[in-house]
C-alpha atoms as a PDB file:
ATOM      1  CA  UNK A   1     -24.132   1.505  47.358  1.00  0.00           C
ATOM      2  CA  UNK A   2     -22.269   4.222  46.494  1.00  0.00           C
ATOM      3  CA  UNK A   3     -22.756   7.537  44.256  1.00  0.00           C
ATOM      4  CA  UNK A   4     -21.823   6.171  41.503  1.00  0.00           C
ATOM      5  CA  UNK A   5     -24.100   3.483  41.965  1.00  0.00           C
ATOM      6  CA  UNK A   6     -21.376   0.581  42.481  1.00  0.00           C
ATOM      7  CA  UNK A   7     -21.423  -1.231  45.583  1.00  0.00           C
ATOM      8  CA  UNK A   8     -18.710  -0.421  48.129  1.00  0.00           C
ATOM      9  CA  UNK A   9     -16.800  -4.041  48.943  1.00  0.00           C
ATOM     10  CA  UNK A  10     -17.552  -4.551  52.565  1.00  0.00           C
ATOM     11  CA  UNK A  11     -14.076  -4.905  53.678  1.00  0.00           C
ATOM     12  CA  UNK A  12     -10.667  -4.911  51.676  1.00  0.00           C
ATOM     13  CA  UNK A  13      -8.931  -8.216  51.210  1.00  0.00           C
ATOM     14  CA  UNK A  14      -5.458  -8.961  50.598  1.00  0.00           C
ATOM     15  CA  UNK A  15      -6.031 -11.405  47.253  1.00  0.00           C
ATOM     16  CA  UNK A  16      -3.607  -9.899  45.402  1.00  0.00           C
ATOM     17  CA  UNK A  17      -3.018  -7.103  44.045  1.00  0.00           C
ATOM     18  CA  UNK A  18      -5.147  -7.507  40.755  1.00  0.00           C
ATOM     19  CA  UNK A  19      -8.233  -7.764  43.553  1.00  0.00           C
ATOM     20  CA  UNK A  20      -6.539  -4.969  45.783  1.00  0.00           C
ATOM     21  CA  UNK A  21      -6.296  -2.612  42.897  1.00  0.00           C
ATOM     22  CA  UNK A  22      -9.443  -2.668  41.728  1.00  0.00           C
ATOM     23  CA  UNK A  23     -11.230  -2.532  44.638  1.00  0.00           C
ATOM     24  CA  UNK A  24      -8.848   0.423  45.337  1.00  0.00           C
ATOM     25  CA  UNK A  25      -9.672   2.136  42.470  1.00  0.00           C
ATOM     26  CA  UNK A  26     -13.536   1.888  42.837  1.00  0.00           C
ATOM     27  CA  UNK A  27     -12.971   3.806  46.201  1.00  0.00           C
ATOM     28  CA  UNK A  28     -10.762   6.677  44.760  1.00  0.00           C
ATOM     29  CA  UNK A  29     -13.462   6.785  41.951  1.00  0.00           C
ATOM     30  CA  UNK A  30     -15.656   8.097  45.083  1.00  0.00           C
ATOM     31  CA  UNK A  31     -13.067   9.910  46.278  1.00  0.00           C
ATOM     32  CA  UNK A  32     -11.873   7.791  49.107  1.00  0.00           C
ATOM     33  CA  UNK A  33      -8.318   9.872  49.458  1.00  0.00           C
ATOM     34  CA  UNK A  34      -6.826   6.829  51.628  1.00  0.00           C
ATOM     35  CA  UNK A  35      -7.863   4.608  48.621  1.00  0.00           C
ATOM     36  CA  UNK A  36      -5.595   6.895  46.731  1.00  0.00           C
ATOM     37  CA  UNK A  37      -2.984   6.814  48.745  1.00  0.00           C
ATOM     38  CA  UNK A  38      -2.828   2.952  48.871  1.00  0.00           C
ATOM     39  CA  UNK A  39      -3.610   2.645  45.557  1.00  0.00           C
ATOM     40  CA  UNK A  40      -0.599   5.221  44.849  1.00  0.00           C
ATOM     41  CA  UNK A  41       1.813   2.882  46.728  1.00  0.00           C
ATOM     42  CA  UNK A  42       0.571  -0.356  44.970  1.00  0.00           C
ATOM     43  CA  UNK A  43       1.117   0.698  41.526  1.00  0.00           C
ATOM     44  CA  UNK A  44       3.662   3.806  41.640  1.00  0.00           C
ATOM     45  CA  UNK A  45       6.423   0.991  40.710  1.00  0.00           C
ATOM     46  CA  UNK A  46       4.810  -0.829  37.662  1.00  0.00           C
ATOM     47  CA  UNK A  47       3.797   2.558  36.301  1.00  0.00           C
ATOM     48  CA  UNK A  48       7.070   3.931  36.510  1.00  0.00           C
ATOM     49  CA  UNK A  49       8.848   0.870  35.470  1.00  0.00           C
ATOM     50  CA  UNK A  50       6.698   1.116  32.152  1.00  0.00           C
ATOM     51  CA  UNK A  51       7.223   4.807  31.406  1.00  0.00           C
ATOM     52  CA  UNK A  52      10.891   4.581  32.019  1.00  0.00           C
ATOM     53  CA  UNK A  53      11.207   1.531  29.345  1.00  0.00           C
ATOM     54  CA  UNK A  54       8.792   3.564  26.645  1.00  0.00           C
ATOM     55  CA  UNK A  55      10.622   7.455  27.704  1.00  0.00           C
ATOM     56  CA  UNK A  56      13.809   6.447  28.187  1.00  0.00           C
ATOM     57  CA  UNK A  57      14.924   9.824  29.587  1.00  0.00           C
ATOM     58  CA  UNK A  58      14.888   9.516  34.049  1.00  0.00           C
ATOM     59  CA  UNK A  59      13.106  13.001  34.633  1.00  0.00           C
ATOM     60  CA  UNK A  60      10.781  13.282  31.798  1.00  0.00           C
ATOM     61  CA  UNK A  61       9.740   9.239  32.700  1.00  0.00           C
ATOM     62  CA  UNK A  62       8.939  10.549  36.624  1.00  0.00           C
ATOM     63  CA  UNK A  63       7.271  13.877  35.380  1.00  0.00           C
ATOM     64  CA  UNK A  64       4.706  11.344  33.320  1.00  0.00           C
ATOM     65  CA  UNK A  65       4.508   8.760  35.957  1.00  0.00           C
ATOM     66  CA  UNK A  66       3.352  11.505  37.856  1.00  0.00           C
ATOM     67  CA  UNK A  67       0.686  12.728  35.589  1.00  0.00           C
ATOM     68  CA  UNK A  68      -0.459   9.369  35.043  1.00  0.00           C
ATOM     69  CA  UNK A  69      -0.899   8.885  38.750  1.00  0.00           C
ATOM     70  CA  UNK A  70      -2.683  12.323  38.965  1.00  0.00           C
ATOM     71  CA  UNK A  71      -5.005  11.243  35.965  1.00  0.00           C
ATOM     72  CA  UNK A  72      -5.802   8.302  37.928  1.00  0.00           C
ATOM     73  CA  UNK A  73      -7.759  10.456  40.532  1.00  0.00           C
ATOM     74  CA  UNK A  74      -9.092  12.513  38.310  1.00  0.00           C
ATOM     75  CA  UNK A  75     -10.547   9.777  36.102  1.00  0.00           C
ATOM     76  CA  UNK A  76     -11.000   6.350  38.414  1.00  0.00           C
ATOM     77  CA  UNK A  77     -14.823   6.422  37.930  1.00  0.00           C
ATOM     78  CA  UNK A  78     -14.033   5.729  33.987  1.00  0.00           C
ATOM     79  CA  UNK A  79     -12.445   2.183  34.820  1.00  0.00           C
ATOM     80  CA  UNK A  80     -14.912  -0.369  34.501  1.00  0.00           C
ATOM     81  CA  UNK A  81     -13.979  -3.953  35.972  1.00  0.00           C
ATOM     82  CA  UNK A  82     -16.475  -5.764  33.477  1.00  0.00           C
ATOM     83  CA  UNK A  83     -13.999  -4.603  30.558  1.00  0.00           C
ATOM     84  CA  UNK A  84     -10.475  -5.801  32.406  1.00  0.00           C
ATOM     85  CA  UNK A  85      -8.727  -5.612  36.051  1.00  0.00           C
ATOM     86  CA  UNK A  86      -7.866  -2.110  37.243  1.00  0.00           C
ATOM     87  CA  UNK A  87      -3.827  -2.813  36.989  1.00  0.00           C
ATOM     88  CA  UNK A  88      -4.152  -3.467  33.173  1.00  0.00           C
ATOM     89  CA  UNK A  89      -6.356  -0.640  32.725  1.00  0.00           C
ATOM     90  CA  UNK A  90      -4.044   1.791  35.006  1.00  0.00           C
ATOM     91  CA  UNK A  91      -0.528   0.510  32.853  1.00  0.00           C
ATOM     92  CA  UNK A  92      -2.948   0.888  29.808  1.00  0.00           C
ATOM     93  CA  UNK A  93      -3.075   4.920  30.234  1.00  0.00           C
ATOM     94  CA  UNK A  94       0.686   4.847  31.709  1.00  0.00           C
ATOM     95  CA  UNK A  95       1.543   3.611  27.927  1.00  0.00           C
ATOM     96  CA  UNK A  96      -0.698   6.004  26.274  1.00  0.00           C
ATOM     97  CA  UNK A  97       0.616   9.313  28.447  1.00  0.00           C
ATOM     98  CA  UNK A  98       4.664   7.803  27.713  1.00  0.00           C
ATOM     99  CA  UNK A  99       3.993   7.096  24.012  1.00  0.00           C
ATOM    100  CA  UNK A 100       2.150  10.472  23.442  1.00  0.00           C
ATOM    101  CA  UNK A 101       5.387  12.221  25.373  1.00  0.00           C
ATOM    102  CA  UNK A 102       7.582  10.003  23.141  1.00  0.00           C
ATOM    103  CA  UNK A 103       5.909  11.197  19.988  1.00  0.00           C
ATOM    104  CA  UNK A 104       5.652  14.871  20.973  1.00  0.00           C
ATOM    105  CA  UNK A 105       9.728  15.127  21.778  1.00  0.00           C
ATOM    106  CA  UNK A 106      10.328  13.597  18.472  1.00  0.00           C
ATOM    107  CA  UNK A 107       8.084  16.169  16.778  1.00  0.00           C
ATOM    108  CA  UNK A 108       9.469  18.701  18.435  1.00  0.00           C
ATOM    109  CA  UNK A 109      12.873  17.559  18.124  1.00  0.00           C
ATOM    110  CA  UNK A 110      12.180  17.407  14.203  1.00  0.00           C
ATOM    111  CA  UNK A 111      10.483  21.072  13.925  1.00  0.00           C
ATOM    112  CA  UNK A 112      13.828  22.480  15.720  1.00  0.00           C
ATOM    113  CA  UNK A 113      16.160  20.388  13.300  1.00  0.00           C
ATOM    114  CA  UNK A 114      13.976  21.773  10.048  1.00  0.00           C
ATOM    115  CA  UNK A 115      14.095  25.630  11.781  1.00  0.00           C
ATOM    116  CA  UNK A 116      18.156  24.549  12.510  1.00  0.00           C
ATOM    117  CA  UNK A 117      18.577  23.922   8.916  1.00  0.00           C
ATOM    118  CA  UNK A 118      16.777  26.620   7.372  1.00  0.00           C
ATOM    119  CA  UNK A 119      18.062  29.013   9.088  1.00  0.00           C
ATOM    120  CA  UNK A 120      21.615  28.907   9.096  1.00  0.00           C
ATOM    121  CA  UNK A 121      24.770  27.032   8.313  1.00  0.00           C
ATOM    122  CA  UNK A 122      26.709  25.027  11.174  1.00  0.00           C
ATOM    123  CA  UNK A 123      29.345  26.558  12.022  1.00  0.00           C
ATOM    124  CA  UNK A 124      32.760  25.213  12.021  1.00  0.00           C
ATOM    125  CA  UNK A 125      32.916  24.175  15.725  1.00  0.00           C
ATOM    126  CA  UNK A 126      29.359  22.471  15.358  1.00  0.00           C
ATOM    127  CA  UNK A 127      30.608  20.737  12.329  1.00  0.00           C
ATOM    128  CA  UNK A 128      34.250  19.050  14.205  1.00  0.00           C
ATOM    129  CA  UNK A 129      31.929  18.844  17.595  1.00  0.00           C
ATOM    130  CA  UNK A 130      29.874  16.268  15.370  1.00  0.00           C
ATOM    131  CA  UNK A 131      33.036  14.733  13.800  1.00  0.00           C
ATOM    132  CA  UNK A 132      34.753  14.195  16.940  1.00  0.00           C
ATOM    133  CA  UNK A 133      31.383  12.606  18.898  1.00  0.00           C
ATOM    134  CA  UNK A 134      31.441  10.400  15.910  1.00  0.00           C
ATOM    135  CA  UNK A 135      34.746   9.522  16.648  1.00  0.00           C
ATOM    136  CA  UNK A 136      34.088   8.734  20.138  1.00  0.00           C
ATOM    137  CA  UNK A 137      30.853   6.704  19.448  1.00  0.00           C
ATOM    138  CA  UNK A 138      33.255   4.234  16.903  1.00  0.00           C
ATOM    139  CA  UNK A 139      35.649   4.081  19.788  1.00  0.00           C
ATOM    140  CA  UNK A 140      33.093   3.056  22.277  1.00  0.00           C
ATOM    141  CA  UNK A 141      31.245   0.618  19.650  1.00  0.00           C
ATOM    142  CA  UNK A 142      34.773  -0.664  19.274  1.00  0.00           C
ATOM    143  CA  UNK A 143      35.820  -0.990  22.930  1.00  0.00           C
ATOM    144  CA  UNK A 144      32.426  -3.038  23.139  1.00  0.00           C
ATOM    145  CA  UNK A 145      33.792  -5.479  20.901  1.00  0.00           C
ATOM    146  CA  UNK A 146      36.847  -6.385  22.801  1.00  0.00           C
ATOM    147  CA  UNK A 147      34.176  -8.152  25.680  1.00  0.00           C
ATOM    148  CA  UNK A 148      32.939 -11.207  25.991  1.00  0.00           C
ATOM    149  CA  UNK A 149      29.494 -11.878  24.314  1.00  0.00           C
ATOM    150  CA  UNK A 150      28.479 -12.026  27.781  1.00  0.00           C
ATOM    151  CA  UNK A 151      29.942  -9.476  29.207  1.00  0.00           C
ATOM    152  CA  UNK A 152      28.382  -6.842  25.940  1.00  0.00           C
ATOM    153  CA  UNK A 153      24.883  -7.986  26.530  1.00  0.00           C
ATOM    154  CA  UNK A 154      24.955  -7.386  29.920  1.00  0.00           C
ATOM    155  CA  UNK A 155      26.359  -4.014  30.012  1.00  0.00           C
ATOM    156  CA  UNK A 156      24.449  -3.278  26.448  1.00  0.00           C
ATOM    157  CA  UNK A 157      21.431  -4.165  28.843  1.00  0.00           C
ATOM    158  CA  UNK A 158      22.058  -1.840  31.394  1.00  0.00           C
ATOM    159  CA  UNK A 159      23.583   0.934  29.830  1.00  0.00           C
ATOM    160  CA  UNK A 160      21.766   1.031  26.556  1.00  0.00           C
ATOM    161  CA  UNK A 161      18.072  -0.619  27.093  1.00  0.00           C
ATOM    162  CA  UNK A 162      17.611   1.083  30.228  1.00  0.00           C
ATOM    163  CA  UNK A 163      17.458  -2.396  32.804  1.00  0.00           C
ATOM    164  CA  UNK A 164      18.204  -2.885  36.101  1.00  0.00           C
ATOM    165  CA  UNK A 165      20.746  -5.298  37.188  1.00  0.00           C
ATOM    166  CA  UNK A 166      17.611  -7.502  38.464  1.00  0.00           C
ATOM    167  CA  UNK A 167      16.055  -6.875  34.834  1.00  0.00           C
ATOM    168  CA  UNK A 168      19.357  -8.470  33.636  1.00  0.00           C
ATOM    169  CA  UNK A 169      19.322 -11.038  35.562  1.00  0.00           C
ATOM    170  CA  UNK A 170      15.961 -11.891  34.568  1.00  0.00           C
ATOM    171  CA  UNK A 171      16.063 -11.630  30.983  1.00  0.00           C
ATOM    172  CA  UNK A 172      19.669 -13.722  30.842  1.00  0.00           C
ATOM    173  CA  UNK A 173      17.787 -16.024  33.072  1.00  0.00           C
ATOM    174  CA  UNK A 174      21.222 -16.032  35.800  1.00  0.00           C
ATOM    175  CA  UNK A 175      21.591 -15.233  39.034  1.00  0.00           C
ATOM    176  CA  UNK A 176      21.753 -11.793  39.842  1.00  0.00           C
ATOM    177  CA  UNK A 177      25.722 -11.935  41.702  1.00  0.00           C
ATOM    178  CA  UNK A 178      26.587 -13.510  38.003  1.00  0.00           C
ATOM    179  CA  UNK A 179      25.094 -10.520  36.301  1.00  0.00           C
ATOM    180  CA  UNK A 180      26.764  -7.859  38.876  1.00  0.00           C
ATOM    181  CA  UNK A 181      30.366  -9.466  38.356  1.00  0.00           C
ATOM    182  CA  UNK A 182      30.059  -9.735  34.546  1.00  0.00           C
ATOM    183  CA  UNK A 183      28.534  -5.726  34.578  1.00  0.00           C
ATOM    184  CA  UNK A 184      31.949  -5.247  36.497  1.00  0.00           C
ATOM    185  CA  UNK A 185      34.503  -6.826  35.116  1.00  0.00           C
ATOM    186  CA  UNK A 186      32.926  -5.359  31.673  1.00  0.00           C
ATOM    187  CA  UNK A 187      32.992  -2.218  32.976  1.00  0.00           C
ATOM    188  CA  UNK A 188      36.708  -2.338  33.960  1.00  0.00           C
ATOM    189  CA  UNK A 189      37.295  -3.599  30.369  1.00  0.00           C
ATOM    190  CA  UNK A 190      35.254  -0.629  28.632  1.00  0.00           C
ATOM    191  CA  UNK A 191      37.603   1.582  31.094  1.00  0.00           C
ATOM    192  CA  UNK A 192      40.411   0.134  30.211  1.00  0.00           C
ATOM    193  CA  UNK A 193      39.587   0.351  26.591  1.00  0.00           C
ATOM    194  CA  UNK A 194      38.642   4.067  26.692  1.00  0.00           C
ATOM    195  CA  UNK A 195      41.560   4.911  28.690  1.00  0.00           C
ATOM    196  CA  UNK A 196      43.183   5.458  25.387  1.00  0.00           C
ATOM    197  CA  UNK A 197      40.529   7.528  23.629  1.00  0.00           C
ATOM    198  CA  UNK A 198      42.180  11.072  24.445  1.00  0.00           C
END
């Protein structure tokens, strides 16, 4: 038994990693730091993979994977394998910590536009800075048109939703070579395209 009044599992298994990662985290709860550290390398990539699709944004998604990971030391003796496996639990706080980030940049994004606005008026650079980017945007949205339905949801996948080209892949249900050529030959088009934006 341990301190916590669990019983240690004799001896870890390999059954997968729902099985691996809760008897992984029942050890970190006791502060096993080798349980961490395999734990850590079991479920660094799902956690990620989640915050990146919720944050969007590359650094701010690794800064919160990270705190997630560091919460999951803090707080392992909370998870309790009567109420769900230790993977759902663990991508369970991941979504909390990347919604709450989401929410607090748009909040803060918000109080800066409301301070922006009251006090002062844009000035004449801000105002053709936002004129021209609107420009550009119509020129990309209209450079996207000239692909091929496939060829738009592919690189509207990657570019815009955040996927990988393996993401694609799976989500198109096609073979990941069919994916890379379409991204390419898409790309080449959208280059093409925006060749004659200046």
């Amino acid at each position: 038994m341990t301190s916590t009044g669990r019983a240690r599992p004799a001896r870890r298994r390999k059954r997968g990693d729902r099985v691996e990662a809760d008897e992984l985290l029942m050890l970190v709860a006791d502060g096993d730091q080798k349980a961490f550290e395999q734990l850590y390398g079991l479920v660094s990539g799902p956690v990620f993979g989640l915050v990146r699709r919720v944050v969007r944004d590359p650094a701010q998604s690794e800064e919160v994977a990270q705190e997630v990971l560091l919460e999951l030391w803090r707080s392992a003796a909370r998870f309790d394998p009567r109420r769900g496996s230790a993977l759902s639990w663990i991508l369970t706080v991941a979504h909390r910590r990347a919604v709450d980030r989401v929410r607090s940049a748009r909040a803060a994004g918000e109080r800066e536009q409301r301070e922006a606005r009251r006090s002062h008026h844009p000035a004449f650079d801000q105002v053709s800075e936002e004129v021209e980017a609107g420009l550009e945007r119509e020129w990309v949205r209209r450079c996207l048109d000239r692909l091929t339905a496939l060829q738009r949801q592919s690189v509207t996948l990657a570019y815009y939703d955040g996927y990988t080209y393996r993401e694609v892949a799976e989500r198109l249900a096609l073979p990941l070579g069919t994916v890379k050529t379409r991204m390419r030959d898409g790309l080449n088009r959208l280059r093409d395209c925006l060749g004659g934006v200046a």
